[in-house]
PDB file of N, CA and C in Angstrom:
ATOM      1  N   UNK A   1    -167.658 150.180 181.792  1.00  0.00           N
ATOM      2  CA  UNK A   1    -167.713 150.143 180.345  1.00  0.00           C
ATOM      3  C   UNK A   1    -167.272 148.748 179.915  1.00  0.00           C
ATOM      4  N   UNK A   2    -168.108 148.207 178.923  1.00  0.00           N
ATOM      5  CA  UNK A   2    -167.520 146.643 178.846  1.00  0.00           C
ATOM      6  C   UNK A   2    -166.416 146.826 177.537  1.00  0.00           C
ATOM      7  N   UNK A   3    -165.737 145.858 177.797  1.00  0.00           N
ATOM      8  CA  UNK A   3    -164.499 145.815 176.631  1.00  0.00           C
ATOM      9  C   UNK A   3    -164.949 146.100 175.088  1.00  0.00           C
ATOM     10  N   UNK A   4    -166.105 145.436 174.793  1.00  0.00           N
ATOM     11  CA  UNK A   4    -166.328 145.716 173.358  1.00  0.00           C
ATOM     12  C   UNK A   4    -166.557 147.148 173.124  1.00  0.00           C
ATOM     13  N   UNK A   5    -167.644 148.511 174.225  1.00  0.00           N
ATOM     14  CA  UNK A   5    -167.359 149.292 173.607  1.00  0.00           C
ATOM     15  C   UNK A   5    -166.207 150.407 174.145  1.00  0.00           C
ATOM     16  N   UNK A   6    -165.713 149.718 174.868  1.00  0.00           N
ATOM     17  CA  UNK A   6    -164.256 150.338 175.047  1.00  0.00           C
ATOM     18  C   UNK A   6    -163.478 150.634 173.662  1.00  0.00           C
ATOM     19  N   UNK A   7    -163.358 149.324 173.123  1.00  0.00           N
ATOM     20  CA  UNK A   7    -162.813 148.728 171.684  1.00  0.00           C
ATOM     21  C   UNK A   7    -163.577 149.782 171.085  1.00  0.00           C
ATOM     22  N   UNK A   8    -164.374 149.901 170.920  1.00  0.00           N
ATOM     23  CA  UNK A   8    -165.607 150.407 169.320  1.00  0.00           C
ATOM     24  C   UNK A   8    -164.930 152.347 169.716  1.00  0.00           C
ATOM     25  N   UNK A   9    -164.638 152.398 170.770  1.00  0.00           N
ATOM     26  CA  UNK A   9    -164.454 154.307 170.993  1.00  0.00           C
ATOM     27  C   UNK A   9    -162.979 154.253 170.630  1.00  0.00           C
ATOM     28  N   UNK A  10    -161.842 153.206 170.947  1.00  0.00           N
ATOM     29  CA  UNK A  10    -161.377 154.101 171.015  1.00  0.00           C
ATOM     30  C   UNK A  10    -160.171 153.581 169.188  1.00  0.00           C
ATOM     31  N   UNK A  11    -161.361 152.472 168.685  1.00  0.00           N
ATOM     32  CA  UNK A  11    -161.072 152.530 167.116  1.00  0.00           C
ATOM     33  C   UNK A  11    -161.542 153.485 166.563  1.00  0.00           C
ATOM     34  N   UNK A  12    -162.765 154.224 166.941  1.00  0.00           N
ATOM     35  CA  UNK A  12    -163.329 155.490 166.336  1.00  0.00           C
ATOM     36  C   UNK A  12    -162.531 156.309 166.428  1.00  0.00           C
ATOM     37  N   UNK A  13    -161.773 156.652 167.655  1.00  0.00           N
ATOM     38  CA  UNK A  13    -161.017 157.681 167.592  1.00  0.00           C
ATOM     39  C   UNK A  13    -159.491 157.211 166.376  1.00  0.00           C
ATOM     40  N   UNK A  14    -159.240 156.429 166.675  1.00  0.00           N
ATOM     41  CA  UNK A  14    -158.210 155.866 165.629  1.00  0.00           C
ATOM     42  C   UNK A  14    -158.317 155.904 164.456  1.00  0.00           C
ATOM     43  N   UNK A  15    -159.712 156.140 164.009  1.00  0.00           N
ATOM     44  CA  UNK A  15    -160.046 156.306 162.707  1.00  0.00           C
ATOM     45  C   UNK A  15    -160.034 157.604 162.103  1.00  0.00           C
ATOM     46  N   UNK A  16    -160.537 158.648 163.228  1.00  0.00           N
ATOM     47  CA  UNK A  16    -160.817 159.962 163.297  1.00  0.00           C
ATOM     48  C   UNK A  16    -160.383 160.679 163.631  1.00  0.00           C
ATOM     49  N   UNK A  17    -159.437 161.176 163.730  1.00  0.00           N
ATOM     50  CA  UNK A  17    -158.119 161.724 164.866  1.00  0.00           C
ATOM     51  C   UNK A  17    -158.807 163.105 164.603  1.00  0.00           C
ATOM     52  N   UNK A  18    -159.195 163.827 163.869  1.00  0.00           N
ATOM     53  CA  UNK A  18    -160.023 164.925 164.178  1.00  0.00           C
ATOM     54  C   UNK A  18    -161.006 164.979 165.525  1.00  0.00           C
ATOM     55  N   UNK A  19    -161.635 163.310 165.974  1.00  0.00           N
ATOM     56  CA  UNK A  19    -162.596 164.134 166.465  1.00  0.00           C
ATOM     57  C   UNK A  19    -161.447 164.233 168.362  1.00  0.00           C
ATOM     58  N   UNK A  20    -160.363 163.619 168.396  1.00  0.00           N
ATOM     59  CA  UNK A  20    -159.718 163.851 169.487  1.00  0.00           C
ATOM     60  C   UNK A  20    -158.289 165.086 169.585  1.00  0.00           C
ATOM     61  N   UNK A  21    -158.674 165.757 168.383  1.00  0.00           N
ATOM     62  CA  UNK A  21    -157.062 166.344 168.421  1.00  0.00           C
ATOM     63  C   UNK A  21    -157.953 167.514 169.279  1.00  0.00           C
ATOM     64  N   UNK A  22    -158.618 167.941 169.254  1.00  0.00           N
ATOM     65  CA  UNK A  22    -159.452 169.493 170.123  1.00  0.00           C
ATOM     66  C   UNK A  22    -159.658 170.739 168.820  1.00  0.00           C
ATOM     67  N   UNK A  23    -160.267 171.198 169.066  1.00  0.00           N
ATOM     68  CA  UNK A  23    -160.413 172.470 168.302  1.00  0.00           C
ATOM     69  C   UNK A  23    -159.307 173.528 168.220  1.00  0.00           C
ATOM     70  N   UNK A  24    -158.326 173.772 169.227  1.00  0.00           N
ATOM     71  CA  UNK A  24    -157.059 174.447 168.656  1.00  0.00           C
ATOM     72  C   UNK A  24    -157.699 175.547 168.207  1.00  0.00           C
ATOM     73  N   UNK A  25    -156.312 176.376 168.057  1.00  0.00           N
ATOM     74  CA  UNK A  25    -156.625 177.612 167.035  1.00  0.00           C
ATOM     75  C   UNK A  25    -156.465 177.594 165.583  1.00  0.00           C
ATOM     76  N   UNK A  26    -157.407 177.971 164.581  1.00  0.00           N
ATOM     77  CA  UNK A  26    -157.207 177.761 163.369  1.00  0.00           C
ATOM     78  C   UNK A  26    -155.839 178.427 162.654  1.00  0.00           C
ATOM     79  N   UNK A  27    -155.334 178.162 161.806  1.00  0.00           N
ATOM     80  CA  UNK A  27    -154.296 178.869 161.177  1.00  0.00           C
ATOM     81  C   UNK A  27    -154.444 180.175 160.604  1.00  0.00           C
ATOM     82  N   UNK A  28    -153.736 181.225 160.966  1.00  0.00           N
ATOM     83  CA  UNK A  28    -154.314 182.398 160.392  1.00  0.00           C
ATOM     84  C   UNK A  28    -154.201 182.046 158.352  1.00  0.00           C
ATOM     85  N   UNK A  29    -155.060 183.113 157.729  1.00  0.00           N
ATOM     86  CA  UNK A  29    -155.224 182.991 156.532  1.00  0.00           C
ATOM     87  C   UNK A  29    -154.412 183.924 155.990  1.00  0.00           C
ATOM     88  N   UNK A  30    -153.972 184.361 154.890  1.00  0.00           N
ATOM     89  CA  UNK A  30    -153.436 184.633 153.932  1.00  0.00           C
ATOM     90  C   UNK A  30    -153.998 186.433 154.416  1.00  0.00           C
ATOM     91  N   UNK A  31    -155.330 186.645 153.963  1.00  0.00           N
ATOM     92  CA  UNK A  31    -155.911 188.346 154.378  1.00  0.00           C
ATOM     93  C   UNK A  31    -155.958 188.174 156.226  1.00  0.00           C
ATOM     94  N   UNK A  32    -155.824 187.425 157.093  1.00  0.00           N
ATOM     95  CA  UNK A  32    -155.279 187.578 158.728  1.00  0.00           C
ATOM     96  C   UNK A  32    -154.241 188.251 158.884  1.00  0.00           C
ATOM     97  N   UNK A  33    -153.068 187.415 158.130  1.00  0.00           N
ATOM     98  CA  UNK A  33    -151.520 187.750 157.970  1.00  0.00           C
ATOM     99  C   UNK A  33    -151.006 189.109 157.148  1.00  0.00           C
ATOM    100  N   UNK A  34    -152.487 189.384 156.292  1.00  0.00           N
ATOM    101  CA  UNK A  34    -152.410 190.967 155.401  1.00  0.00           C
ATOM    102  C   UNK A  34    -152.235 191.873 156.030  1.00  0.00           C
ATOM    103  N   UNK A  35    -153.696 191.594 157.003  1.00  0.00           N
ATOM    104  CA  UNK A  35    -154.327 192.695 157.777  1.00  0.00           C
ATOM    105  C   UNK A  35    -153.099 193.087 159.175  1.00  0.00           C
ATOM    106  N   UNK A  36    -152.293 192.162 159.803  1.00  0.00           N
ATOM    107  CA  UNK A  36    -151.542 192.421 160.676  1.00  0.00           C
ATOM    108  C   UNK A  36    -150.048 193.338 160.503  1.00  0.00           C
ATOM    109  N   UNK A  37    -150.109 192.630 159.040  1.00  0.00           N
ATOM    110  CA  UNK A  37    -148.658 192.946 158.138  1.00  0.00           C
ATOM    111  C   UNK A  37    -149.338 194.755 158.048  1.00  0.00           C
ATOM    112  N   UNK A  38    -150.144 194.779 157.520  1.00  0.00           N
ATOM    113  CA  UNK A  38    -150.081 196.167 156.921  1.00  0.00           C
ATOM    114  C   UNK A  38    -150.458 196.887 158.337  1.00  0.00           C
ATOM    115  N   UNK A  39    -150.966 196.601 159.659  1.00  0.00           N
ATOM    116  CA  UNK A  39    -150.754 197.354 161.002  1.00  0.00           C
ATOM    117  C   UNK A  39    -149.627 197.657 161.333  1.00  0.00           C
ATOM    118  N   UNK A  40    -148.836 197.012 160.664  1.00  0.00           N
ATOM    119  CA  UNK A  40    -147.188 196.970 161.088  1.00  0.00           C
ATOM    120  C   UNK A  40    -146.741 197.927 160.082  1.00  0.00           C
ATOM    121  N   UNK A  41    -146.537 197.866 158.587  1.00  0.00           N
ATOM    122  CA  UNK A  41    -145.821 199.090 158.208  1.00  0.00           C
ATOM    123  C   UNK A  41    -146.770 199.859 156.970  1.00  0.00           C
ATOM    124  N   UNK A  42    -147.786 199.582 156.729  1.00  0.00           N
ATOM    125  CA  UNK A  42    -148.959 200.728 155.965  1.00  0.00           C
ATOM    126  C   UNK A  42    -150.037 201.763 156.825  1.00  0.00           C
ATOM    127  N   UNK A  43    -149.908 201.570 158.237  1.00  0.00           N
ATOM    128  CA  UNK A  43    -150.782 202.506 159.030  1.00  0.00           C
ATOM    129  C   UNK A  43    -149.912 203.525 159.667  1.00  0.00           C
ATOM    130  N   UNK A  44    -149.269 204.055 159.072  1.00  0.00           N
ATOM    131  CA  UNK A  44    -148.347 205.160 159.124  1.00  0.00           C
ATOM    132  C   UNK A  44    -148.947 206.267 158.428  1.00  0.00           C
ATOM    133  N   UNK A  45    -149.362 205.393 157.307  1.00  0.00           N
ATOM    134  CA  UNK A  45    -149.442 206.551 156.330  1.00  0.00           C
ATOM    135  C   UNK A  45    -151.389 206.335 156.034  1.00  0.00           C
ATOM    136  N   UNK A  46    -151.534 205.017 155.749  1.00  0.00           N
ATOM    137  CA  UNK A  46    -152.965 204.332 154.936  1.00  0.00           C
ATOM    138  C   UNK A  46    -153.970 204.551 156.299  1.00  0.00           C
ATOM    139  N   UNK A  47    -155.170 204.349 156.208  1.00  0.00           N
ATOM    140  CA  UNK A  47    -155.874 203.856 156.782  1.00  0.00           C
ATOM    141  C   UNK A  47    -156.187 202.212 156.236  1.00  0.00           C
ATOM    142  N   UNK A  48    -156.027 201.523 157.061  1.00  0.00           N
ATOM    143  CA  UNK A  48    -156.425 199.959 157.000  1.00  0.00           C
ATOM    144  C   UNK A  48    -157.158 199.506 156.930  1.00  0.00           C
ATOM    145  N   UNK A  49    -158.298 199.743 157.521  1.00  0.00           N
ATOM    146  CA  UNK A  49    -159.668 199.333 158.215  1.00  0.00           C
ATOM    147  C   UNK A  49    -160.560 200.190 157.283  1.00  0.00           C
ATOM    148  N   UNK A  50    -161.678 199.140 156.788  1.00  0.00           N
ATOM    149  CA  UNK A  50    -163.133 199.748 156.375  1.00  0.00           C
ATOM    150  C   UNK A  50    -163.189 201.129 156.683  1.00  0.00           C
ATOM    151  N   UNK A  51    -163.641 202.115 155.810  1.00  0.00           N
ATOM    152  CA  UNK A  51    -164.059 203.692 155.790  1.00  0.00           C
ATOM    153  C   UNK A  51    -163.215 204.357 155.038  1.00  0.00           C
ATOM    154  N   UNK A  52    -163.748 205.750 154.821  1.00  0.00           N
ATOM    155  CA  UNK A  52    -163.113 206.685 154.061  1.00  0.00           C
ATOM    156  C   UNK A  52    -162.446 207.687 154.997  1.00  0.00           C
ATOM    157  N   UNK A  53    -161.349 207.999 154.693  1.00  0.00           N
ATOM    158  CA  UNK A  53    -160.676 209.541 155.108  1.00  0.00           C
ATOM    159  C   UNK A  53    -159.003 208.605 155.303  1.00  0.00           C
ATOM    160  N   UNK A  54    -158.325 209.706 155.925  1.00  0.00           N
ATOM    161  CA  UNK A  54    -156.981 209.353 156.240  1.00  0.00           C
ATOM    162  C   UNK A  54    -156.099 210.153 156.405  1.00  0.00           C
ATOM    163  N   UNK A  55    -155.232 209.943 157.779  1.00  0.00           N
ATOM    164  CA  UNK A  55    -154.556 211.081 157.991  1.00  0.00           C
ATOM    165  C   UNK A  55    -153.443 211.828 157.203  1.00  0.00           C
ATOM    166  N   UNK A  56    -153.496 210.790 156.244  1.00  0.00           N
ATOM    167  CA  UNK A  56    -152.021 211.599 155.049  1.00  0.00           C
ATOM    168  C   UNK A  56    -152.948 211.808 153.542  1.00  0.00           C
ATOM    169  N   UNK A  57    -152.301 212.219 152.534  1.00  0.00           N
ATOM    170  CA  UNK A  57    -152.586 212.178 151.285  1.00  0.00           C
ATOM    171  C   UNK A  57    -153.052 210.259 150.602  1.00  0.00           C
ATOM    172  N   UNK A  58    -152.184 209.385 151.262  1.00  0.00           N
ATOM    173  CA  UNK A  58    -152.441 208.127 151.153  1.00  0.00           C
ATOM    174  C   UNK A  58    -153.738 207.646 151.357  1.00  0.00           C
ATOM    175  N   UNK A  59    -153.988 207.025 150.175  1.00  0.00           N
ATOM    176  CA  UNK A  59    -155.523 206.331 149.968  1.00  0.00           C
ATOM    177  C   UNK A  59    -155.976 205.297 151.340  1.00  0.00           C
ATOM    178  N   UNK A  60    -156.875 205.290 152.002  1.00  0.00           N
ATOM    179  CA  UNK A  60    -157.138 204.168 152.627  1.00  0.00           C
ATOM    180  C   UNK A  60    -157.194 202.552 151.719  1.00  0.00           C
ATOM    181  N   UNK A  61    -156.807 202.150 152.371  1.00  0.00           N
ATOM    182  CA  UNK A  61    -157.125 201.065 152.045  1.00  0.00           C
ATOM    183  C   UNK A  61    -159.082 200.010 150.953  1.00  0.00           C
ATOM    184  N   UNK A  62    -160.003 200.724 151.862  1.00  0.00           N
ATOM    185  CA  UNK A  62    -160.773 200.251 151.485  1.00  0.00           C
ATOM    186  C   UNK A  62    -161.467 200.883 150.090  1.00  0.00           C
ATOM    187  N   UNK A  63    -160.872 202.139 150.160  1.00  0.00           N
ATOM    188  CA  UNK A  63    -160.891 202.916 148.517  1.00  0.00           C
ATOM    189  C   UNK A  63    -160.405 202.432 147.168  1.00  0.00           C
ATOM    190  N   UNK A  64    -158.866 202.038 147.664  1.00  0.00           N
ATOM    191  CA  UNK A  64    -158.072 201.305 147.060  1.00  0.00           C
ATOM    192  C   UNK A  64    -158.841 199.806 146.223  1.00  0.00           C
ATOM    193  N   UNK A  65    -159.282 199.144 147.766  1.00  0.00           N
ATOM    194  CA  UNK A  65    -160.286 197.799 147.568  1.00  0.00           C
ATOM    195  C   UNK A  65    -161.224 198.510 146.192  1.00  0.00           C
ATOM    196  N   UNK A  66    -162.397 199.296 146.715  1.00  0.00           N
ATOM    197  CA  UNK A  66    -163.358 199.664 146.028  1.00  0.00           C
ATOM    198  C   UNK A  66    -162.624 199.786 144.194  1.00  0.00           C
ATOM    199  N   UNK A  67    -162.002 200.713 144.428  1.00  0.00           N
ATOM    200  CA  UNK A  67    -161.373 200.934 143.202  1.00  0.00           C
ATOM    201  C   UNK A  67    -160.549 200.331 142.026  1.00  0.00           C
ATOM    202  N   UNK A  68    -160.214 199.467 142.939  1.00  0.00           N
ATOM    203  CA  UNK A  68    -159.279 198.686 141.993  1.00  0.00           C
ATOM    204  C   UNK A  68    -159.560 197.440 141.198  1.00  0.00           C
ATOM    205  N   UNK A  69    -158.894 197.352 139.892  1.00  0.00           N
ATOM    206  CA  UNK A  69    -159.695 196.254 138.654  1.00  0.00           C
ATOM    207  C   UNK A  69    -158.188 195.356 138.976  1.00  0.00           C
ATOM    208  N   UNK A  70    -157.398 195.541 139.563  1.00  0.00           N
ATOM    209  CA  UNK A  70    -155.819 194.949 140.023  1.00  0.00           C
ATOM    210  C   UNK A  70    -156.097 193.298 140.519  1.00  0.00           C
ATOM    211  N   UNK A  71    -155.400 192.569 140.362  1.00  0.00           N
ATOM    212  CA  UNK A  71    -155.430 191.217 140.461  1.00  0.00           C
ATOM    213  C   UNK A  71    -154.587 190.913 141.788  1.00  0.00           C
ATOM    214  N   UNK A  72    -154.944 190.041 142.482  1.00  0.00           N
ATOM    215  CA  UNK A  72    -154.115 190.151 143.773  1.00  0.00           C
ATOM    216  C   UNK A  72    -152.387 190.323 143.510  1.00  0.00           C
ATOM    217  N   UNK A  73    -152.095 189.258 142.616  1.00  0.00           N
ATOM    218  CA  UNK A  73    -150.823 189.518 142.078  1.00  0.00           C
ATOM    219  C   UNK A  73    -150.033 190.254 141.561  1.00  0.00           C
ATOM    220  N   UNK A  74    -150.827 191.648 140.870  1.00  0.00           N
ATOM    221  CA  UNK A  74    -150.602 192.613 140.112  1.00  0.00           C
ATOM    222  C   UNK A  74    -150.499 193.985 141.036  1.00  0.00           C
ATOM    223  N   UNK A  75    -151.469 193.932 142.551  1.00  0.00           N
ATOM    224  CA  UNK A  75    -151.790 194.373 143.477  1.00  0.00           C
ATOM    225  C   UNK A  75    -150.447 194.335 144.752  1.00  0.00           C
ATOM    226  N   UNK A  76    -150.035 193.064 144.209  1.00  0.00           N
ATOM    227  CA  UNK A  76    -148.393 192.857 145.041  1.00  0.00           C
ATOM    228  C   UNK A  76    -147.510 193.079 144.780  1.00  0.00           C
ATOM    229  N   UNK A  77    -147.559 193.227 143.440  1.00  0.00           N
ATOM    230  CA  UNK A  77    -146.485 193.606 142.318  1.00  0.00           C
ATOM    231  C   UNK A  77    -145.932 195.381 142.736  1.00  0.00           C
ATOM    232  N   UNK A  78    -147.636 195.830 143.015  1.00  0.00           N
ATOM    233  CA  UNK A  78    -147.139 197.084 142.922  1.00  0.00           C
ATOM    234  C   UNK A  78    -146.982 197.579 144.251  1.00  0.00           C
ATOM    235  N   UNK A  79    -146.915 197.056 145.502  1.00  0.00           N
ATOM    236  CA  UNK A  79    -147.008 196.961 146.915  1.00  0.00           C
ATOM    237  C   UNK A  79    -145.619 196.694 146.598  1.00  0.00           C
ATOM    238  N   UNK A  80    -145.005 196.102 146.439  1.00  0.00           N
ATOM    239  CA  UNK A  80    -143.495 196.020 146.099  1.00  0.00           C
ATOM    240  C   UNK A  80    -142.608 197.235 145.667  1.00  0.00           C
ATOM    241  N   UNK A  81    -142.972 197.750 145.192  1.00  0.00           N
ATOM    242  CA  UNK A  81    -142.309 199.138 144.321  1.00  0.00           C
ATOM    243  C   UNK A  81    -142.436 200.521 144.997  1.00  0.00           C
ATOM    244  N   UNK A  82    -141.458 200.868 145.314  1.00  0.00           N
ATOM    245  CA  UNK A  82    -141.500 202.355 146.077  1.00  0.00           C
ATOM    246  C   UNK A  82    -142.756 203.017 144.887  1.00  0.00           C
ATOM    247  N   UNK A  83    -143.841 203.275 146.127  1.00  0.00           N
ATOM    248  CA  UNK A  83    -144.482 204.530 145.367  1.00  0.00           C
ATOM    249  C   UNK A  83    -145.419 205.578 146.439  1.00  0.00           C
ATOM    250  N   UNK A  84    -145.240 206.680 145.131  1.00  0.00           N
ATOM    251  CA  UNK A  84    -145.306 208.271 145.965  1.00  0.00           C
ATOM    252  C   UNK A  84    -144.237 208.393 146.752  1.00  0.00           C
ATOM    253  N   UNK A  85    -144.521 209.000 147.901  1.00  0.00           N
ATOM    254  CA  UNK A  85    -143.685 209.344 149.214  1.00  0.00           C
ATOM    255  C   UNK A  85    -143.845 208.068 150.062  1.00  0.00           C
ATOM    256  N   UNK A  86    -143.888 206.955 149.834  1.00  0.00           N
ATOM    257  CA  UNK A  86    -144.076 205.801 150.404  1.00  0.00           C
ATOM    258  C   UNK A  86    -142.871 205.379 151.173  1.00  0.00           C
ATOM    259  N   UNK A  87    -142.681 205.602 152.650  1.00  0.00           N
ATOM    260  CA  UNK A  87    -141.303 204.825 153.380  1.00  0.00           C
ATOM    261  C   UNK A  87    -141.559 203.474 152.632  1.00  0.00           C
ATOM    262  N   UNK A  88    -139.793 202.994 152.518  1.00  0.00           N
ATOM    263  CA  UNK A  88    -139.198 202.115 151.567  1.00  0.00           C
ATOM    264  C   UNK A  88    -138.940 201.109 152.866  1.00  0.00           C
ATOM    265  N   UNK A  89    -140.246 199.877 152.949  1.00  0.00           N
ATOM    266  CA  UNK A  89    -139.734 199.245 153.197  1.00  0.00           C
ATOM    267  C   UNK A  89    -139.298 197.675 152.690  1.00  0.00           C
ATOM    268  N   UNK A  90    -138.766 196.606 153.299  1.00  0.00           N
ATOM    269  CA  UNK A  90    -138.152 195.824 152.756  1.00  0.00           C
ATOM    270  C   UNK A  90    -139.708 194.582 152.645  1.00  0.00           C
ATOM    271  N   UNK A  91    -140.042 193.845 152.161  1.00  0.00           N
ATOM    272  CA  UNK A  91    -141.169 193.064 151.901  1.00  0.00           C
ATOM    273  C   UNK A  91    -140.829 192.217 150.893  1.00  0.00           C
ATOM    274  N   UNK A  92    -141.363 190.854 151.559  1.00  0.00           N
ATOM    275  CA  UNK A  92    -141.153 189.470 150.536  1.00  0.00           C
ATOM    276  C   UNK A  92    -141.921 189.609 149.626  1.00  0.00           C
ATOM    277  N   UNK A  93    -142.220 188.733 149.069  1.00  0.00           N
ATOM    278  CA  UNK A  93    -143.504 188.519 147.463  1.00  0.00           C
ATOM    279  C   UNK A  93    -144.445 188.047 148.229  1.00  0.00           C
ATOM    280  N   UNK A  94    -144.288 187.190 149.701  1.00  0.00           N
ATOM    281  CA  UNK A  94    -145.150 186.498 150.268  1.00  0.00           C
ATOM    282  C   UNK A  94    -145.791 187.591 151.294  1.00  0.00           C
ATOM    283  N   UNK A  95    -145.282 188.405 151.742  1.00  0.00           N
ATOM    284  CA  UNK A  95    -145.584 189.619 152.529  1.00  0.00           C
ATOM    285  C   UNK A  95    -146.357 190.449 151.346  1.00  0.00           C
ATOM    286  N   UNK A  96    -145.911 190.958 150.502  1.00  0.00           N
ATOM    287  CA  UNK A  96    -146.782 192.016 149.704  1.00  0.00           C
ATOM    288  C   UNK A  96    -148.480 191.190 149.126  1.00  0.00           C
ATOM    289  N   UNK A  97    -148.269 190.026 148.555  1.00  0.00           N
ATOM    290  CA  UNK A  97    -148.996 189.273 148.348  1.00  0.00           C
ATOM    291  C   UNK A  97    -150.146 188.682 149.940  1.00  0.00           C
ATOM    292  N   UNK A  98    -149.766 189.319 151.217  1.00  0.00           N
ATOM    293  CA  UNK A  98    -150.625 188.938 151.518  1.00  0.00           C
ATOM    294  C   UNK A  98    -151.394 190.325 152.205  1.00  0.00           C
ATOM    295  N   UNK A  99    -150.747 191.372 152.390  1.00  0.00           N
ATOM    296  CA  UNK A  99    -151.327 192.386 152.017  1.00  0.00           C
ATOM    297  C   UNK A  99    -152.110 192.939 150.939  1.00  0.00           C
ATOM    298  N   UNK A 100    -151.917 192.185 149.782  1.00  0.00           N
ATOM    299  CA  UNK A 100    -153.244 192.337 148.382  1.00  0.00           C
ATOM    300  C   UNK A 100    -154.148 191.913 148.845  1.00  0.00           C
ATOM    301  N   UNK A 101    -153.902 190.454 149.283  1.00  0.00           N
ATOM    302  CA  UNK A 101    -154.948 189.964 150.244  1.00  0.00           C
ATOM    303  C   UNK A 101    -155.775 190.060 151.079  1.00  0.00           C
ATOM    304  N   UNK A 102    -155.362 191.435 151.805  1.00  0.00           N
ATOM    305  CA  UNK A 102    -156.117 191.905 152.726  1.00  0.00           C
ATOM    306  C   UNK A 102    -156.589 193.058 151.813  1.00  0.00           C
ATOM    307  N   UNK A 103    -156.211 193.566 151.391  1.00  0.00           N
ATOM    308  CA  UNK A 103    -156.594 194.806 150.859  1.00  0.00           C
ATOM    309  C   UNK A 103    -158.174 194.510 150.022  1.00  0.00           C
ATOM    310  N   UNK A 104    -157.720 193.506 149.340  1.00  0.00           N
ATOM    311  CA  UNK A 104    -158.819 193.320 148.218  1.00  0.00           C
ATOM    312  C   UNK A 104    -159.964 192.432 149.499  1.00  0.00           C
ATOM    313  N   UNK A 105    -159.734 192.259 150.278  1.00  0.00           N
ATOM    314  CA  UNK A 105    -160.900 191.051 150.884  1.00  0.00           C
ATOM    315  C   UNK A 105    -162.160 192.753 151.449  1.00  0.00           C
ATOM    316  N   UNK A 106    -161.474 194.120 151.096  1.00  0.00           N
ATOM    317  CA  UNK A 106    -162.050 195.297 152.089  1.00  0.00           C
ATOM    318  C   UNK A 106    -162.962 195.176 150.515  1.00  0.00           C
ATOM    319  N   UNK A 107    -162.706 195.115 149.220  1.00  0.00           N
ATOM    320  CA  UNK A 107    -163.875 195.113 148.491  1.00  0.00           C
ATOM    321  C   UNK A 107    -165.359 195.130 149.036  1.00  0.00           C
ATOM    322  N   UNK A 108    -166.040 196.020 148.779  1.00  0.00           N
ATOM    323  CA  UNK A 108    -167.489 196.242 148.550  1.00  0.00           C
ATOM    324  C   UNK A 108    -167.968 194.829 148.526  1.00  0.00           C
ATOM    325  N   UNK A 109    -168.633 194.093 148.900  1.00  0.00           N
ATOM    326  CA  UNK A 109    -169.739 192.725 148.689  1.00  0.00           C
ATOM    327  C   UNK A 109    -168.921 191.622 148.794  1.00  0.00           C
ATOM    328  N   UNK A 110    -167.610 191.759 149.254  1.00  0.00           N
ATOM    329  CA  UNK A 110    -166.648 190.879 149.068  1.00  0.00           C
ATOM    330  C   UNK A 110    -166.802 190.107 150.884  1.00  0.00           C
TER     331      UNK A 110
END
């Protein structure tokens, strides 16, 4: 390889540090971190996952999606608040909020 385009690759890369950092794993998203959160303490009771039915009185999830005119924020608000027979558990604003997140991404056409 002669020096000049030695020079020319590896200013490109100096310029571009994307194209040498590697592809990596992307950062999970906001409804990633929903969907795991609510495997952890809403599939007790909810169904999580796309479809209808559920083994308790508790709405699935994607009903909820379908149904609801709730704003993600308004949706966390109330993910926050003991309701029904709902085990009480403890959840940040950033935890409930990213469970809206997931919830609402199960929307119909969404």
């Amino acid at each position: 390889m002669t020096k000049c385009r030695a020079f020319s690759i590896r200013l490109m890369l100096g310029l571009c540090p994307t194209l040498w950092v590697g592809t990596g794993h992307a950062q999970p998203t906001a409804v990633d971190r929903g969907h795991q959160l609510a495997g952890q303490m809403c599939s007790q009771c909810h169904r999580i996952t796309r479809g209808s039915g559920s083994w308790t009185d508790a709405p699935p999830f994607g009903e909820l999606a379908a149904k609801t005119r709730l704003t993600q924020q308004q949706l966390a608000n109330f993910i926050m608040q003991p309701h029904f027979d709902m085990i009480i558990r403890e959840l940040t604003q950033t935890q409930a909020s990213e469970i809206a997140a997931y919830i609402l991404s199960l929307k119909p056409g969404h």
